[in-house]
C-alpha atoms as a PDB file:
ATOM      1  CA  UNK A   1     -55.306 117.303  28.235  1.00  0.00           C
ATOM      2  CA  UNK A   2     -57.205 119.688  30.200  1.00  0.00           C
ATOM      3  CA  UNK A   3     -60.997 119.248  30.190  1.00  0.00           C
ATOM      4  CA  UNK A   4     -62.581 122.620  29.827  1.00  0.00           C
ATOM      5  CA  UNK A   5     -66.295 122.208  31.309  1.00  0.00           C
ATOM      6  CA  UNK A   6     -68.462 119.743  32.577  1.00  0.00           C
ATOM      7  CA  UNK A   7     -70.548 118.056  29.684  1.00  0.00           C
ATOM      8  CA  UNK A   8     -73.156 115.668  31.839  1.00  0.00           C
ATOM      9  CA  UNK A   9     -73.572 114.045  35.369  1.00  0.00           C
ATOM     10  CA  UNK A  10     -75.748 110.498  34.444  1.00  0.00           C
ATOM     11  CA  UNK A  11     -77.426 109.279  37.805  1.00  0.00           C
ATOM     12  CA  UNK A  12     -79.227 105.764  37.576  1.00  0.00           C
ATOM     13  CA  UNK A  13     -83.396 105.644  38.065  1.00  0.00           C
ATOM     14  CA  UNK A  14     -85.871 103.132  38.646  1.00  0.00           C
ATOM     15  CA  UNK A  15     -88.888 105.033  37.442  1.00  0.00           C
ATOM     16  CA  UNK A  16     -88.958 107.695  34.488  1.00  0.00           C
ATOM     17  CA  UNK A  17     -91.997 109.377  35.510  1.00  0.00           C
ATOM     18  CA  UNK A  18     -91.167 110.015  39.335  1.00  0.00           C
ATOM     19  CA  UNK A  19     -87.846 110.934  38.525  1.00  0.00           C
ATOM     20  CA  UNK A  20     -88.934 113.806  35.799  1.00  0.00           C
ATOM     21  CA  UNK A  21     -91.711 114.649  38.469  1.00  0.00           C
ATOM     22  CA  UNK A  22     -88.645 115.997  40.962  1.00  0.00           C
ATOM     23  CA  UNK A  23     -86.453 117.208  38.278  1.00  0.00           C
ATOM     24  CA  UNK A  24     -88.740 119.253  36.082  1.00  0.00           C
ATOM     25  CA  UNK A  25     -91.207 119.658  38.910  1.00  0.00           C
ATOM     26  CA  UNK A  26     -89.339 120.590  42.269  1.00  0.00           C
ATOM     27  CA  UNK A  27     -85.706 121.182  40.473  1.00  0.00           C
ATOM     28  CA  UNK A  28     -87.112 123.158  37.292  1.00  0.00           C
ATOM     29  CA  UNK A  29     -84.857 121.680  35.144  1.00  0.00           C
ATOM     30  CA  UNK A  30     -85.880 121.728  31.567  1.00  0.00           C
ATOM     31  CA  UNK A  31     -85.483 118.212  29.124  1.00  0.00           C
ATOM     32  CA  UNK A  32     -83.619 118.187  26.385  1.00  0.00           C
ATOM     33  CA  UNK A  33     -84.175 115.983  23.139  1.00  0.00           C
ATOM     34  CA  UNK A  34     -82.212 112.503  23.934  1.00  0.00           C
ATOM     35  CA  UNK A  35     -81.165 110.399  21.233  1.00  0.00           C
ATOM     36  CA  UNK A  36     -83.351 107.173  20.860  1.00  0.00           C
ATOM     37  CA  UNK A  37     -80.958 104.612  23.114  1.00  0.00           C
ATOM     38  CA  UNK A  38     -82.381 100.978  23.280  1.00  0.00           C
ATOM     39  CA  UNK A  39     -82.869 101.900  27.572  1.00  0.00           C
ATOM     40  CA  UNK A  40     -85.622 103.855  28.953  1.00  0.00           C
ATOM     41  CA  UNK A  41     -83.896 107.971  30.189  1.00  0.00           C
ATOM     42  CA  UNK A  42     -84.271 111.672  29.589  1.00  0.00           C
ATOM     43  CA  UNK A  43     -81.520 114.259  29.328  1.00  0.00           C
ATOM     44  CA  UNK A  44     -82.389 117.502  30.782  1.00  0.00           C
ATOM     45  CA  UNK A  45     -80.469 120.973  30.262  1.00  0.00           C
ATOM     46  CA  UNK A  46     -78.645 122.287  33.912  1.00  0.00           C
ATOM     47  CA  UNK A  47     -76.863 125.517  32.697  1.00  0.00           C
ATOM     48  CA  UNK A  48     -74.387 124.768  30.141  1.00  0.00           C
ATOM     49  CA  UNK A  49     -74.166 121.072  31.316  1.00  0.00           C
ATOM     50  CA  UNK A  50     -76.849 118.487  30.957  1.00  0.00           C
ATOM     51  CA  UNK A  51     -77.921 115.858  33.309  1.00  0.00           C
ATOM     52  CA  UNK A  52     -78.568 112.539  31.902  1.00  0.00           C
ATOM     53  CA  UNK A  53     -81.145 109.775  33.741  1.00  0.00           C
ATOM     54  CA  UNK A  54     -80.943 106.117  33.032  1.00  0.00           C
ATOM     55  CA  UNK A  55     -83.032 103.493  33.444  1.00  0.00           C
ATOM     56  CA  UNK A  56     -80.814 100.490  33.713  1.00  0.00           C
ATOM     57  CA  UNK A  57     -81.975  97.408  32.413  1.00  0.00           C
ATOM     58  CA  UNK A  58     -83.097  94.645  34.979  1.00  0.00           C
ATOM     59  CA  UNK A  59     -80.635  92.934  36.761  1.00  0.00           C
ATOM     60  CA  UNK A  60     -77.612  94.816  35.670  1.00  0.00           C
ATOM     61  CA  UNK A  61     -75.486  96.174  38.462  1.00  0.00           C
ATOM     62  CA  UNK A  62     -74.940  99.782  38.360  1.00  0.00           C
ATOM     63  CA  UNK A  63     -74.039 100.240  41.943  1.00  0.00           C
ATOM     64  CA  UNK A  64     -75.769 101.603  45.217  1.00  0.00           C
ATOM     65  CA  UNK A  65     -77.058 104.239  46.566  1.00  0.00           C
ATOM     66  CA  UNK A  66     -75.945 105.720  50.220  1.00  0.00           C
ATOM     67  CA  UNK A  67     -77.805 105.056  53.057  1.00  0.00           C
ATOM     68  CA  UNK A  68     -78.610 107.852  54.466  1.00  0.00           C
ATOM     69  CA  UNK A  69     -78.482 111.546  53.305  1.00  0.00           C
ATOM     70  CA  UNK A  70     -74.749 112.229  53.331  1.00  0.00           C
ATOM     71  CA  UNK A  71     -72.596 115.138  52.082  1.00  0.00           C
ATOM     72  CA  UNK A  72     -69.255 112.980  51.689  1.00  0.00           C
ATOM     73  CA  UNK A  73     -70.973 110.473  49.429  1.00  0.00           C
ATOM     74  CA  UNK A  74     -70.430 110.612  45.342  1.00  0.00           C
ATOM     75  CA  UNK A  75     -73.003 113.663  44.702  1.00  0.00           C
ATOM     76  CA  UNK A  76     -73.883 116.456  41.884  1.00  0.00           C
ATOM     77  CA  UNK A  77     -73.488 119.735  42.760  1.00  0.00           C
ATOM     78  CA  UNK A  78     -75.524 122.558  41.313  1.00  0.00           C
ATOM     79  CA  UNK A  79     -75.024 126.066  41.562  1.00  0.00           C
ATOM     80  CA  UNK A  80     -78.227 128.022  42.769  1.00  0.00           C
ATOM     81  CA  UNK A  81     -79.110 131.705  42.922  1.00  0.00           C
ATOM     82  CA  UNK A  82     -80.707 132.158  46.124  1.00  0.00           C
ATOM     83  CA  UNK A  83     -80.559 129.799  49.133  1.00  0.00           C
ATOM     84  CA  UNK A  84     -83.378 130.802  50.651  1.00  0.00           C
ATOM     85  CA  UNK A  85     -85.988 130.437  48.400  1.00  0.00           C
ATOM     86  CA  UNK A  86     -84.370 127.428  47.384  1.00  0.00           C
ATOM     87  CA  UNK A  87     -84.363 125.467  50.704  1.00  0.00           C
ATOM     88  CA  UNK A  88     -87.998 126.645  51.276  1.00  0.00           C
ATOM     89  CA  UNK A  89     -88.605 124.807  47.859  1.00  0.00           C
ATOM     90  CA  UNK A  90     -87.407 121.756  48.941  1.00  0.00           C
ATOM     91  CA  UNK A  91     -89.164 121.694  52.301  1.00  0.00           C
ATOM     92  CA  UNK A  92     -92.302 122.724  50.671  1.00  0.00           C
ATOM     93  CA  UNK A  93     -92.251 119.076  48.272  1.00  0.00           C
ATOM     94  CA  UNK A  94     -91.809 117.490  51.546  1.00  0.00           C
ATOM     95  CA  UNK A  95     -87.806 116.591  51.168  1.00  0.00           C
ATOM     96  CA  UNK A  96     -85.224 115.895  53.549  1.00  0.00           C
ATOM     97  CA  UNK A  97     -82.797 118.811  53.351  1.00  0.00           C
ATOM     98  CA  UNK A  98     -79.689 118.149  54.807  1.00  0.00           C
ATOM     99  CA  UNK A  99     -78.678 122.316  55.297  1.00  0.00           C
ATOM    100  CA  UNK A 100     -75.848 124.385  56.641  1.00  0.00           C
ATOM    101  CA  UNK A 101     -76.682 127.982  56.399  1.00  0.00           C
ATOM    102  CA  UNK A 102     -77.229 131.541  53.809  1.00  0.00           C
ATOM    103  CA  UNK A 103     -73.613 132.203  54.812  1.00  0.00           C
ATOM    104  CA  UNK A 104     -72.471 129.017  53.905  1.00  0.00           C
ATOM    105  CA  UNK A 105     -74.604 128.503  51.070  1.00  0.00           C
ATOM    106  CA  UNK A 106     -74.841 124.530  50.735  1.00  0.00           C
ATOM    107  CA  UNK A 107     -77.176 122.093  51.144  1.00  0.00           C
ATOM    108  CA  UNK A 108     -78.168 118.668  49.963  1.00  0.00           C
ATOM    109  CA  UNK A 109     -81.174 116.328  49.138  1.00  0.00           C
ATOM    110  CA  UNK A 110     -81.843 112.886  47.714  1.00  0.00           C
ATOM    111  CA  UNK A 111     -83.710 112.133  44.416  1.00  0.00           C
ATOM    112  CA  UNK A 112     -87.110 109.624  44.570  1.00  0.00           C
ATOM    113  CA  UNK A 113     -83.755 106.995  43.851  1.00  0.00           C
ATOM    114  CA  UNK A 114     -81.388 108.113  46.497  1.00  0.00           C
ATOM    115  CA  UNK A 115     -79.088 110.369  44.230  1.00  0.00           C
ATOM    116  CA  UNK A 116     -77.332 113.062  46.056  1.00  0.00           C
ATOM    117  CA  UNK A 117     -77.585 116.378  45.128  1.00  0.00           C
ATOM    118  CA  UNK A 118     -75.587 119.284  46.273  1.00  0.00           C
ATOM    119  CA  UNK A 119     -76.967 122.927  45.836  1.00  0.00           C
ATOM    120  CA  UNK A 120     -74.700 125.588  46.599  1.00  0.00           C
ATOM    121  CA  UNK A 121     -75.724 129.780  46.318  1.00  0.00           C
ATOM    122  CA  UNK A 122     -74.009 131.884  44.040  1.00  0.00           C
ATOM    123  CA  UNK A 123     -72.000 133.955  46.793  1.00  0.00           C
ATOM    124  CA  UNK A 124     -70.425 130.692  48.266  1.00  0.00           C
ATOM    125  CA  UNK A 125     -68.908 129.154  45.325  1.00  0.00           C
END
């Protein structure tokens, strides 16, 4: 068996609303219909992938977040067209952006719930 793409990357949320604020709002992602699970989520469309958000219910244990901002911990990365405009995105929605350089081409920021996300420019990858 060898997998041929990514399907979906599911990151655990607290709150639905704040969570599609930074994701539609500051990442531009676009949602996608989700079937009708008995747990609060969206799916939204990144590329030819998908990223799913769950809202666990209360009191189950889905594990922890980092903490601190930290490229080594379990993290998404998305591919990005321009760093750049990109990093002065972020900065402008008032995010900590953990950032090498153009050159380099990665950087890395936290969802409202502490996910890590890793975006990388086009020429890097």
């Amino acid at each position: 068996m060898i997998p041929r793409t990514l399907h979906h990357v599911s990151f655990s949320i607290t709150d639905l609303g704040r969570a599609l604020r930074f994701y539609e709002g500051v990442l531009g992602l676009e949602q996608i219909e989700r079937p009708n699970f008995p747990f609060a989520g969206a799916w939204l469309r990144v590329g030819d992938a998908e990223l799913h958000l769950i809202v666990p219910p209360a009191g189950m244990d889905v594990g922890g977040q980092p903490p601190a901002l930290n490229p080594l911990a379990r993290h998404a990365a998305f591919l990005i067209d321009d760093y750049g405009p990109v990093l002065a995105t972020l900065k402008a929605a008032g995010l900590d952006v953990l950032e090498t350089s153009p050159e380099l081409g990665q950087m890395w920021v936290r969802d409202p719930d502490g996910n890590i996300i890793e975006l990388i420019a086009r020429a890097a990858s």
